[in-house]
C-alpha atoms as a PDB file:
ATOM      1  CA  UNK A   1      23.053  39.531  54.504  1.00  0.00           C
ATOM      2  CA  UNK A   2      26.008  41.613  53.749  1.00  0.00           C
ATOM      3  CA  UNK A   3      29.346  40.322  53.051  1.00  0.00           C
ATOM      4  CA  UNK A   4      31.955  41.078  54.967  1.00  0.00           C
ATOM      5  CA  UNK A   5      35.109  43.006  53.173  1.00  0.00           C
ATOM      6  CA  UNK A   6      37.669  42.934  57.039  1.00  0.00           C
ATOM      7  CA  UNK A   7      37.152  39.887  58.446  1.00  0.00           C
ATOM      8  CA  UNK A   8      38.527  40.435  62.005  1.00  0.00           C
ATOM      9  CA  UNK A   9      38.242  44.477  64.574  1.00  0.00           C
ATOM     10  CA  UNK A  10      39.890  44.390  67.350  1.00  0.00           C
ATOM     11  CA  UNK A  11      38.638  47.976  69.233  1.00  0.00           C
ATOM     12  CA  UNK A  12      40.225  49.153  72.369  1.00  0.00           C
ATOM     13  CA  UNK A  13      37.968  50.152  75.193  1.00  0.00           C
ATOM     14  CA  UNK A  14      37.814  53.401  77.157  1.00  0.00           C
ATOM     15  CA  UNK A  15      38.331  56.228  74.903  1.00  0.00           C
ATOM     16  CA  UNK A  16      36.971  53.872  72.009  1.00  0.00           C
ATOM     17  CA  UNK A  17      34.364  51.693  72.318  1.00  0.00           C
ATOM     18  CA  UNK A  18      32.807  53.066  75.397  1.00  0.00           C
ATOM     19  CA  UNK A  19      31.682  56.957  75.643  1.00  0.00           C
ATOM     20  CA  UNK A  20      33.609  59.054  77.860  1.00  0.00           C
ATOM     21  CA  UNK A  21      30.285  58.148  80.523  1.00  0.00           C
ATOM     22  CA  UNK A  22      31.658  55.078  80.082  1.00  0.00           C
ATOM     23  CA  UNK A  23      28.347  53.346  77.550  1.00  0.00           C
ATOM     24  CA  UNK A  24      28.333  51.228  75.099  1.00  0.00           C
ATOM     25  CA  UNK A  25      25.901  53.382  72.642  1.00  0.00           C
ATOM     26  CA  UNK A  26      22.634  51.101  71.071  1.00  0.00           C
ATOM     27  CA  UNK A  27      24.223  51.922  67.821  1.00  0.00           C
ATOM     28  CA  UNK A  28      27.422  50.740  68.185  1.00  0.00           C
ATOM     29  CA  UNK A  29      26.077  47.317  69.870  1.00  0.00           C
ATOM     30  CA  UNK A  30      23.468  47.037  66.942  1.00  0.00           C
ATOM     31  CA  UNK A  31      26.820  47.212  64.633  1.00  0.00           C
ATOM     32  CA  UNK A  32      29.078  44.805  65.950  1.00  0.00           C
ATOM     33  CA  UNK A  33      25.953  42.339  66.511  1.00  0.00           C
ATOM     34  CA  UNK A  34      25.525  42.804  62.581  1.00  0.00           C
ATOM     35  CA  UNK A  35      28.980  42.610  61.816  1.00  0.00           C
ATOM     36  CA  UNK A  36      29.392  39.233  64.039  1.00  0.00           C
ATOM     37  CA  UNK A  37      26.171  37.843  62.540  1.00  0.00           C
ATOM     38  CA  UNK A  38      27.389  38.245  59.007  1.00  0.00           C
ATOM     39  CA  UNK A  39      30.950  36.051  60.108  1.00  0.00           C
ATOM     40  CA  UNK A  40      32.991  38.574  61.310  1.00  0.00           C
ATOM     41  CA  UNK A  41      35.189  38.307  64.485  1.00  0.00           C
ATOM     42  CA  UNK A  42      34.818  41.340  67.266  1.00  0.00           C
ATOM     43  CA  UNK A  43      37.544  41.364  69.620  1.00  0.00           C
ATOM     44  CA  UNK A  44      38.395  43.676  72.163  1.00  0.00           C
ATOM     45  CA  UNK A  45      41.890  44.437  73.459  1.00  0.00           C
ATOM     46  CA  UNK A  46      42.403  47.103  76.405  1.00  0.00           C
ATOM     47  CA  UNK A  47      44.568  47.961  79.060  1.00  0.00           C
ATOM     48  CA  UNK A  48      41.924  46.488  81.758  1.00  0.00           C
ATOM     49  CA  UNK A  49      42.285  43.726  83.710  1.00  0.00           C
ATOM     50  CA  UNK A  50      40.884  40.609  82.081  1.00  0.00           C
ATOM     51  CA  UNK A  51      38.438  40.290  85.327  1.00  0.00           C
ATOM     52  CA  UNK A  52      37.516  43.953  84.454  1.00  0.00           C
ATOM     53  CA  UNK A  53      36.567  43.225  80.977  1.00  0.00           C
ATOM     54  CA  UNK A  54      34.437  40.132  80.932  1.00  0.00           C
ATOM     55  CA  UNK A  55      31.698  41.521  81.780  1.00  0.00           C
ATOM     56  CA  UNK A  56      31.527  44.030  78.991  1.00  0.00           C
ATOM     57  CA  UNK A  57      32.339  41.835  76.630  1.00  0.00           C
ATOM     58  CA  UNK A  58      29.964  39.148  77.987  1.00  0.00           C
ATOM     59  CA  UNK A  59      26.880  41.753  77.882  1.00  0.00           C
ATOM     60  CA  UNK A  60      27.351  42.183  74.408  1.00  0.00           C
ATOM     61  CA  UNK A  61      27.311  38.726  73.530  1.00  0.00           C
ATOM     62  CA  UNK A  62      30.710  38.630  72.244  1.00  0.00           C
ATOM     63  CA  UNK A  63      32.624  34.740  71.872  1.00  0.00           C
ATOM     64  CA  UNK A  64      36.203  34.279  71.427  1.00  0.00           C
ATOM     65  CA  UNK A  65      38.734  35.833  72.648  1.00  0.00           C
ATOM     66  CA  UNK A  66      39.890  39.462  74.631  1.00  0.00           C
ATOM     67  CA  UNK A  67      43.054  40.979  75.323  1.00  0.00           C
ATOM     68  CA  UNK A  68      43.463  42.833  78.381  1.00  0.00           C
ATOM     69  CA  UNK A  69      46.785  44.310  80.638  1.00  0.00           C
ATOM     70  CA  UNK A  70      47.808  46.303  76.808  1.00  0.00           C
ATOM     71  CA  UNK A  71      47.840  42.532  75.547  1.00  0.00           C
ATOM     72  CA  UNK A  72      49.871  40.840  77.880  1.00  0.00           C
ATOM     73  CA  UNK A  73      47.389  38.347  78.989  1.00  0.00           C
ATOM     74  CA  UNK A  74      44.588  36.614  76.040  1.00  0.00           C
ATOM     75  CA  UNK A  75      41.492  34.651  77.502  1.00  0.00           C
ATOM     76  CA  UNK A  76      38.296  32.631  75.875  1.00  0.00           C
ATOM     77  CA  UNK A  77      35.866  34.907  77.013  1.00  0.00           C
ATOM     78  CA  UNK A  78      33.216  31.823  77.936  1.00  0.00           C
ATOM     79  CA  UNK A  79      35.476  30.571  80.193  1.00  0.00           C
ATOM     80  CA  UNK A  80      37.866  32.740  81.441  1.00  0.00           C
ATOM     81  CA  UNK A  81      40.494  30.467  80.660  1.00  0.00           C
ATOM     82  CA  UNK A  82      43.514  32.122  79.802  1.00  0.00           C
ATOM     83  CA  UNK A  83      45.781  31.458  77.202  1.00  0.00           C
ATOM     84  CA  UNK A  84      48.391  33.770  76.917  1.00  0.00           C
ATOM     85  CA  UNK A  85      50.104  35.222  80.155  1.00  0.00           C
ATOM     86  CA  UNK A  86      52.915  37.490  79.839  1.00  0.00           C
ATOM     87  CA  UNK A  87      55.035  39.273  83.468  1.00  0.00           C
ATOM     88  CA  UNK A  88      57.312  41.168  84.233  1.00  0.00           C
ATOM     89  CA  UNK A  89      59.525  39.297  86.856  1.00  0.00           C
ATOM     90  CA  UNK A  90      59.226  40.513  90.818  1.00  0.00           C
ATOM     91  CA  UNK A  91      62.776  41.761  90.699  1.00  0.00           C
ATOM     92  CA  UNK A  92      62.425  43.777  87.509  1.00  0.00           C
ATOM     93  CA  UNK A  93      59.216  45.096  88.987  1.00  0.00           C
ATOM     94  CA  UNK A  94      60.465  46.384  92.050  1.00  0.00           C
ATOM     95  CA  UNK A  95      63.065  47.910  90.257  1.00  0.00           C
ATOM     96  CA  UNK A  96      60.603  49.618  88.346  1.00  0.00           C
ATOM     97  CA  UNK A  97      58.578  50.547  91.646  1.00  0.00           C
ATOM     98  CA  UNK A  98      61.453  52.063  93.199  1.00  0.00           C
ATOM     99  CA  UNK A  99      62.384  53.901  90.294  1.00  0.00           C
ATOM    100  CA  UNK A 100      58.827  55.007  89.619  1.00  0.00           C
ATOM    101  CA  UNK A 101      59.102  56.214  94.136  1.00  0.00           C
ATOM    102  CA  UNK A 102      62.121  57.811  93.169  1.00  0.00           C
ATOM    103  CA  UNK A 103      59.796  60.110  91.288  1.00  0.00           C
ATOM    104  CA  UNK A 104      57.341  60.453  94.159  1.00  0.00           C
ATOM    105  CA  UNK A 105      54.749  59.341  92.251  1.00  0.00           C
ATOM    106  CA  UNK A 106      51.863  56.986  93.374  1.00  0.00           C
ATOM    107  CA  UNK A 107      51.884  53.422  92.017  1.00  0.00           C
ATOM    108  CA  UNK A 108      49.462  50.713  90.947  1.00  0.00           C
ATOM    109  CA  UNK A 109      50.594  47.008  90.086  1.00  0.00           C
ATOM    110  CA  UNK A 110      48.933  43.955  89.000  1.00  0.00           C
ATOM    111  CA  UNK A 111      49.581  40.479  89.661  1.00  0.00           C
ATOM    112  CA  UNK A 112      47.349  37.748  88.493  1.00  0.00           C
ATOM    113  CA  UNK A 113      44.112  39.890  88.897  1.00  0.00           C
ATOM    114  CA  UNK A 114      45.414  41.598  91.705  1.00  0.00           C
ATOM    115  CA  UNK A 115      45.186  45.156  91.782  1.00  0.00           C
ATOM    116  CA  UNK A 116      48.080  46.339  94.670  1.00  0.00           C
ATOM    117  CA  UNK A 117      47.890  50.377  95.113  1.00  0.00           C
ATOM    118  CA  UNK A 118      50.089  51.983  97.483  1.00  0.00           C
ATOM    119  CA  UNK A 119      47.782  55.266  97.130  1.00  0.00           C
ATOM    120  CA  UNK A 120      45.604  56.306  99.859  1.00  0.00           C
ATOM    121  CA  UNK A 121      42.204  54.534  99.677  1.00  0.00           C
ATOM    122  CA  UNK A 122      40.440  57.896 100.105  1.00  0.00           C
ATOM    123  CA  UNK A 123      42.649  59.185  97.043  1.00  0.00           C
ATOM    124  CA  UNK A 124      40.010  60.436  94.225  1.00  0.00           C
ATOM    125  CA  UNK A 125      42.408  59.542  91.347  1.00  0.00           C
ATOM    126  CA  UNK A 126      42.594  55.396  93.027  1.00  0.00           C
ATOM    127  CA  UNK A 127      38.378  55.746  93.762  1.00  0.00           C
ATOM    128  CA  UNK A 128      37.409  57.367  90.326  1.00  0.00           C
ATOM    129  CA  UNK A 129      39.816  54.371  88.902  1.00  0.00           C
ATOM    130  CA  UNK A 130      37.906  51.473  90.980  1.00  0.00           C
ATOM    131  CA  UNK A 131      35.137  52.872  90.296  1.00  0.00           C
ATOM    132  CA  UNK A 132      35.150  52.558  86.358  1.00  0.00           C
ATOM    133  CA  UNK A 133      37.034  49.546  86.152  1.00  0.00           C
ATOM    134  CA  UNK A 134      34.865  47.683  89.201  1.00  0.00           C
ATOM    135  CA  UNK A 135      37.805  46.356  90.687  1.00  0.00           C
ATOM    136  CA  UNK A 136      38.803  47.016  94.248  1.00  0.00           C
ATOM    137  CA  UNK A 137      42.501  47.888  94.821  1.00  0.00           C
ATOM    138  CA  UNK A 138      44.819  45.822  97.835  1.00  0.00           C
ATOM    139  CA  UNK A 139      46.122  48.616  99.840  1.00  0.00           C
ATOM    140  CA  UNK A 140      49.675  47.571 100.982  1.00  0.00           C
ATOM    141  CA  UNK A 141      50.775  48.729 103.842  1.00  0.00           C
ATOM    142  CA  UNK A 142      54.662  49.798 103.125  1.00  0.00           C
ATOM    143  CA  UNK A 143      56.300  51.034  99.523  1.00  0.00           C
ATOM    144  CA  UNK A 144      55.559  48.815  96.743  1.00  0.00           C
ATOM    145  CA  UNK A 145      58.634  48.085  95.654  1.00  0.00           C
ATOM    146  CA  UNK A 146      59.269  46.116  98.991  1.00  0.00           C
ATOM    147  CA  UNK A 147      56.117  44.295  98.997  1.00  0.00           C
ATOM    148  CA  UNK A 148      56.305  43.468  95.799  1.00  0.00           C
ATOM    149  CA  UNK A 149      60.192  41.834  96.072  1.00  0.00           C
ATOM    150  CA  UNK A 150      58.972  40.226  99.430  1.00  0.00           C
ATOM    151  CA  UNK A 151      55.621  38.642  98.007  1.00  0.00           C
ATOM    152  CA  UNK A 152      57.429  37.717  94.732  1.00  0.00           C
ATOM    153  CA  UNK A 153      54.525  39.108  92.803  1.00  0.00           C
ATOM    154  CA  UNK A 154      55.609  38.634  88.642  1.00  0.00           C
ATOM    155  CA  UNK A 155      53.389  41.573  87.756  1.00  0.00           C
ATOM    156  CA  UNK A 156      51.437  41.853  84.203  1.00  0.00           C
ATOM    157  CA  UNK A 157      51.926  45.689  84.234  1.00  0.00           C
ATOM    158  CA  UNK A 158      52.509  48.443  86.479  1.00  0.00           C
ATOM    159  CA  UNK A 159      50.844  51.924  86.377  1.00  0.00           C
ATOM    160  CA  UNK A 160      51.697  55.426  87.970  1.00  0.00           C
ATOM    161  CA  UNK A 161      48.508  57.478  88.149  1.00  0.00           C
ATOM    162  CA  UNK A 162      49.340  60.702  87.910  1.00  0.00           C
ATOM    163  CA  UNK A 163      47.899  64.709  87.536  1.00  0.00           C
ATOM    164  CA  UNK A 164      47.103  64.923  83.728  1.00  0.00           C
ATOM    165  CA  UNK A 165      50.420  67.937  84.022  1.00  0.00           C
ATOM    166  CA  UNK A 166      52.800  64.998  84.484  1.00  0.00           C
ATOM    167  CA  UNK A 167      51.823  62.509  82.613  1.00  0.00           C
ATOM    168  CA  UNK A 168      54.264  63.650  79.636  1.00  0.00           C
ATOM    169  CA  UNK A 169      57.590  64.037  82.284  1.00  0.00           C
ATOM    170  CA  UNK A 170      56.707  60.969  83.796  1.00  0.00           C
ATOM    171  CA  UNK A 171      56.337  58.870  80.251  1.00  0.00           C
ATOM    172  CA  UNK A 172      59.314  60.472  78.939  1.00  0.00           C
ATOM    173  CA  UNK A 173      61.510  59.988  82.141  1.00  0.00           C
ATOM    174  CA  UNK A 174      60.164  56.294  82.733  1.00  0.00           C
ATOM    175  CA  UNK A 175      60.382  56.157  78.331  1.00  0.00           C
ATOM    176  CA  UNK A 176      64.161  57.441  78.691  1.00  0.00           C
ATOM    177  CA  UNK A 177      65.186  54.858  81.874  1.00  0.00           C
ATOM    178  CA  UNK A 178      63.454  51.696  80.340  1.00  0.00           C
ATOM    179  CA  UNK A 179      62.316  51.899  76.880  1.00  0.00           C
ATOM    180  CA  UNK A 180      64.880  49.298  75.912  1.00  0.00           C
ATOM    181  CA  UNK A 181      64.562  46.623  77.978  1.00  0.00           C
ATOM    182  CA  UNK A 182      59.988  47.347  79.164  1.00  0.00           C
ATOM    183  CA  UNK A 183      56.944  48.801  76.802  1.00  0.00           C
ATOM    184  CA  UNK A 184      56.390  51.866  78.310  1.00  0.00           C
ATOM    185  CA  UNK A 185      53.070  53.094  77.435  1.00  0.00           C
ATOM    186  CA  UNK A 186      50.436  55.744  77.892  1.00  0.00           C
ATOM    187  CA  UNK A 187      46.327  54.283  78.193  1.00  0.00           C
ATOM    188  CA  UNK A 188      44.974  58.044  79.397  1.00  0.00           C
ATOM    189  CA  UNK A 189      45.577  61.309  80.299  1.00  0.00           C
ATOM    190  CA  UNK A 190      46.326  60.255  84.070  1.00  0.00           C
ATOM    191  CA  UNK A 191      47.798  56.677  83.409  1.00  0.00           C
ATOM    192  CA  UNK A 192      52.078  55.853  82.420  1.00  0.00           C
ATOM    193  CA  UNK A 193      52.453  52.315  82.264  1.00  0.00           C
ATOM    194  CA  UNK A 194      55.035  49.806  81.881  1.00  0.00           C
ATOM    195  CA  UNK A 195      54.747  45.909  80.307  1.00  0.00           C
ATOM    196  CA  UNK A 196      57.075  43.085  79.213  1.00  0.00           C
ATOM    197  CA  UNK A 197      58.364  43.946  76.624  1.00  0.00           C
ATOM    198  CA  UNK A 198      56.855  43.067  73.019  1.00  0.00           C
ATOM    199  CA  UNK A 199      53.420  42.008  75.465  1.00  0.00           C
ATOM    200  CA  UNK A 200      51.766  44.872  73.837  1.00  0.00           C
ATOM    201  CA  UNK A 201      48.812  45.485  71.669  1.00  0.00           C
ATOM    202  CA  UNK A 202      50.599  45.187  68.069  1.00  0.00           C
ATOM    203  CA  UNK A 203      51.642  41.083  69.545  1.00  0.00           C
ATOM    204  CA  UNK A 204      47.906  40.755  70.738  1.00  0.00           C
ATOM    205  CA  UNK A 205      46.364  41.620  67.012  1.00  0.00           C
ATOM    206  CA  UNK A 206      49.015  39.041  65.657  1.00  0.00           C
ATOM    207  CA  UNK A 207      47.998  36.359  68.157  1.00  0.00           C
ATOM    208  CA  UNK A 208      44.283  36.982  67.355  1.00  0.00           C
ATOM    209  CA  UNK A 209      44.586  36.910  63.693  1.00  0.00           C
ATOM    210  CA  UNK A 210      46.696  33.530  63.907  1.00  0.00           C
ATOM    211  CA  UNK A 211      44.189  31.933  65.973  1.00  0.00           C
ATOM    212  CA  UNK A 212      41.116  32.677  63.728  1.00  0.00           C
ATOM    213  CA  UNK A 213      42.906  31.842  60.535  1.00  0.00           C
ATOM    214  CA  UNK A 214      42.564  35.794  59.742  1.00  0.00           C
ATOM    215  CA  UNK A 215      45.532  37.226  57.271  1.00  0.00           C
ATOM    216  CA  UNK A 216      46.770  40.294  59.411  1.00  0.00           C
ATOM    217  CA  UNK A 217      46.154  42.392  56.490  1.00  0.00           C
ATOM    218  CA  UNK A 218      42.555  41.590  56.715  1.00  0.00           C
ATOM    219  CA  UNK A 219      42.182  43.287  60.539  1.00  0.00           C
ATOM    220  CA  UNK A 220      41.099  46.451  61.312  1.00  0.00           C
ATOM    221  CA  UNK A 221      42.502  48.327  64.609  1.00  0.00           C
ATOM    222  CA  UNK A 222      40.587  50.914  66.504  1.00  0.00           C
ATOM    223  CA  UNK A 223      42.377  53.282  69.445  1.00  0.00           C
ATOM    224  CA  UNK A 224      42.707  56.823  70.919  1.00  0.00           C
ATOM    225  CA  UNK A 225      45.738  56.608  73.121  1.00  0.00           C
ATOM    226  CA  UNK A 226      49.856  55.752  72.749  1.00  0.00           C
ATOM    227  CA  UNK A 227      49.332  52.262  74.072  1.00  0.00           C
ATOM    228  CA  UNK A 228      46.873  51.610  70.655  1.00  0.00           C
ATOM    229  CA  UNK A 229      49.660  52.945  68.257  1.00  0.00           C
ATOM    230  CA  UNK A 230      51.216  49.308  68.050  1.00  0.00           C
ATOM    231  CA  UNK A 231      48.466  47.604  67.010  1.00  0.00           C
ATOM    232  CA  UNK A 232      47.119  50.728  64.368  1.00  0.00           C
ATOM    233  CA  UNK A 233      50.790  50.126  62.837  1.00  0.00           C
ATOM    234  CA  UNK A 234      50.536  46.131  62.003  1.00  0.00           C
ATOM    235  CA  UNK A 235      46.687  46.198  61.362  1.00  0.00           C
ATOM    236  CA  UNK A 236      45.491  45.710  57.454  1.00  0.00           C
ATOM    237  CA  UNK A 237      43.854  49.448  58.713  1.00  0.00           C
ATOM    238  CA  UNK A 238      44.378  51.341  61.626  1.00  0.00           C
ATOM    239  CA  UNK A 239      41.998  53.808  62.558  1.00  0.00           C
ATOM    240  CA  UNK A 240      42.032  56.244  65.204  1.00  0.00           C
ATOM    241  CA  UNK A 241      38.733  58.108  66.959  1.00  0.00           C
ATOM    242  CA  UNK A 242      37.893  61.684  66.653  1.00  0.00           C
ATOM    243  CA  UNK A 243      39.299  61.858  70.407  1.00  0.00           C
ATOM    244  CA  UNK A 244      42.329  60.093  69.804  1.00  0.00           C
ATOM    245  CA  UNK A 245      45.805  61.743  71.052  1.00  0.00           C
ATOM    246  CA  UNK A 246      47.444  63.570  67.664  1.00  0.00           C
ATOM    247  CA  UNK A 247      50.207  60.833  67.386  1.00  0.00           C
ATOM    248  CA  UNK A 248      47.640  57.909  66.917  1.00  0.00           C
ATOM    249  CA  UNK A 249      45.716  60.118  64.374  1.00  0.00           C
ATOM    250  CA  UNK A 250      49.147  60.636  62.417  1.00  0.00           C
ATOM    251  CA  UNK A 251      50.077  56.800  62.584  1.00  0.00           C
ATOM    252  CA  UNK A 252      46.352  55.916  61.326  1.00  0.00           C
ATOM    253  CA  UNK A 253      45.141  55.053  57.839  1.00  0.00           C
ATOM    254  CA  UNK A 254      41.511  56.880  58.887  1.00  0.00           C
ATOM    255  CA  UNK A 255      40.384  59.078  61.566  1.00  0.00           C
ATOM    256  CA  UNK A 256      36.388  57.962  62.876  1.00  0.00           C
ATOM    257  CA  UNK A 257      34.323  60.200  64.606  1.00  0.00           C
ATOM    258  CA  UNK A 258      34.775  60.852  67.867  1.00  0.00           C
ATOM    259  CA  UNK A 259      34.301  57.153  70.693  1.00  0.00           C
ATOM    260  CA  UNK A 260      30.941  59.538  72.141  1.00  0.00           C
ATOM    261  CA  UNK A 261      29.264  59.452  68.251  1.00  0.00           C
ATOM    262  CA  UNK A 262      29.954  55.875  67.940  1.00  0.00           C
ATOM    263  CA  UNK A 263      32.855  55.803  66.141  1.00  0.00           C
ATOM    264  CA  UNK A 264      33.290  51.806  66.712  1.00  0.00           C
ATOM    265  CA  UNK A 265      30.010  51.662  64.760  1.00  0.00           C
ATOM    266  CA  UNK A 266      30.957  54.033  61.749  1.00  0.00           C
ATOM    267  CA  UNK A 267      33.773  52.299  61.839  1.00  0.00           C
ATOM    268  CA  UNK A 268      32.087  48.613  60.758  1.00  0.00           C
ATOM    269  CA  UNK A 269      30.079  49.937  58.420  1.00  0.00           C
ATOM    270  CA  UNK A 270      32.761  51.432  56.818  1.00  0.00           C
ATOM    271  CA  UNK A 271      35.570  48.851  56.818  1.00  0.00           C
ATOM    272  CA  UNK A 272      33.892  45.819  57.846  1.00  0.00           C
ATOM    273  CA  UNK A 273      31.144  45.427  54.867  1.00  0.00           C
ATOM    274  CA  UNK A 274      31.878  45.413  51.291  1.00  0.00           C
ATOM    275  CA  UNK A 275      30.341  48.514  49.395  1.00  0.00           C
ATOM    276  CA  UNK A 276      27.406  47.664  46.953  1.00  0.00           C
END
């Protein structure tokens, strides 16, 4: 059997451990079976919903723990239970929402597995995003920023879909209006997104590595997008994919391959086994 040199990767998802047609490649499940075999702890820690990344993680036979909503909320993957549940309060949401209309851009907000979408159900951005994520959005039926101060709905993130062309203005306006007091994030080229603050990935690797004993200098951190770059920084390595956006690959200790020539999998054997 090998022996393990990191004893604990956490990978993000889309962009990273699946292929951009949205796989998990044989290779890179033959890998992380090897690497969990020999001791080593797989985690995965995404922007998802938690109820939209079970099942992935379930299929490939993964215990423990994931992280999902950019680390805000921690479950035992057996279970479901959940262990760590971060929100943004219903009045600092709505103030987001109605900052985020202010904009006139579409919004999408989550409340305790609840995806709420104020976009048109027919929209191709909201059906392309159900459809990868298998979750079905709550169409409300007024702005969201009222419905979500009238339902009191804490929310574990909120997300603006929006045309690849603004996703920069929109991250640097909503960046510029809230970066102090929210994590205001980017998880792809149509997604700005905005978190408790300090509920982000970086928190999620530290929880992770205190609950399996792990010395934080011991982890490894995969990504591609802005809302990876906090956990790349406090990782014992960070390491960015081939796609990754240029700021992750100038924050990272290594640059992989690219998430569709299973870069999770080069990754393990090069960080997670001891060299002969």
């Amino acid at each position: 059997m090998k022996e393990l040199n990191k004893r604990l990767i956490v990978s993000d998802c889309d962009g990273t451990l699946l292929t951009s047609t949205h796989i998990i490649p044989d290779e890179v499940r033959a890998a992380i079976c090897d690497y969990v075999a020999a001791g080593g702890v797989f985690a995965v820690c995404t922007g998802r919903m938690i109820k939209s990344i079970l099942p992935w993680v379930r299929n490939l036979g993964l215990k423990g723990l994931v992280a999902g909503y950019q680390g805000t909320v921690i479950a035992e993957i057996e279970s479901g239970k959940i262990l760590k549940k971060g929100f943004l309060k219903f009045d600092e949401a709505a103030e987001i929402c109605r900052f985020i209309e202010a904009q006139k851009q579409f919004i999408n907000t989550y409340s305790d597995e609840v995806l709420y979408t104020d976009i048109p159900k027919d929209n191709p951005y909201i059906k392309r995003y159900e459809d990868i994520t298998g979750v079905d959005a709550v169409k409300v039926g007024k702005s969201m920023s009222e419905y979500v101060f009238e339902n009191k709905l804490d929310c574990q993130k909120i997300t603006s879909i929006v045309a690849p062309s603004d996703r920069e203005w929109l991250y640097t306006t909503l960046l510029k209006e809230y970066g102090a007091r929210f994590d205001v994030t980017c998880s792809a080229s149509s997604l700005v997104e905005v978190s408790p603050l300090g509920d982000n990935k970086g928190a999620a690797l530290e929880f992770l590595a205190k609950h399996f004993g792990i010395d934080i200098k011991d982890s490894v951190a995969i990504g591609d997008n802005l809302n990876d770059l906090s956990m790349i920084k406090i990782a014992g390595t960070g390491v960015a994919v081939g796609n990754a956006v240029q700021v992750l690959k100038d924050a990272a200790d290594y640059v992989s391959v690219t998430n569709d020539e299973g870069a999770v999998a080069e990754v393990i054997e090069k960080f997670g086994f001891k060299t002969v």
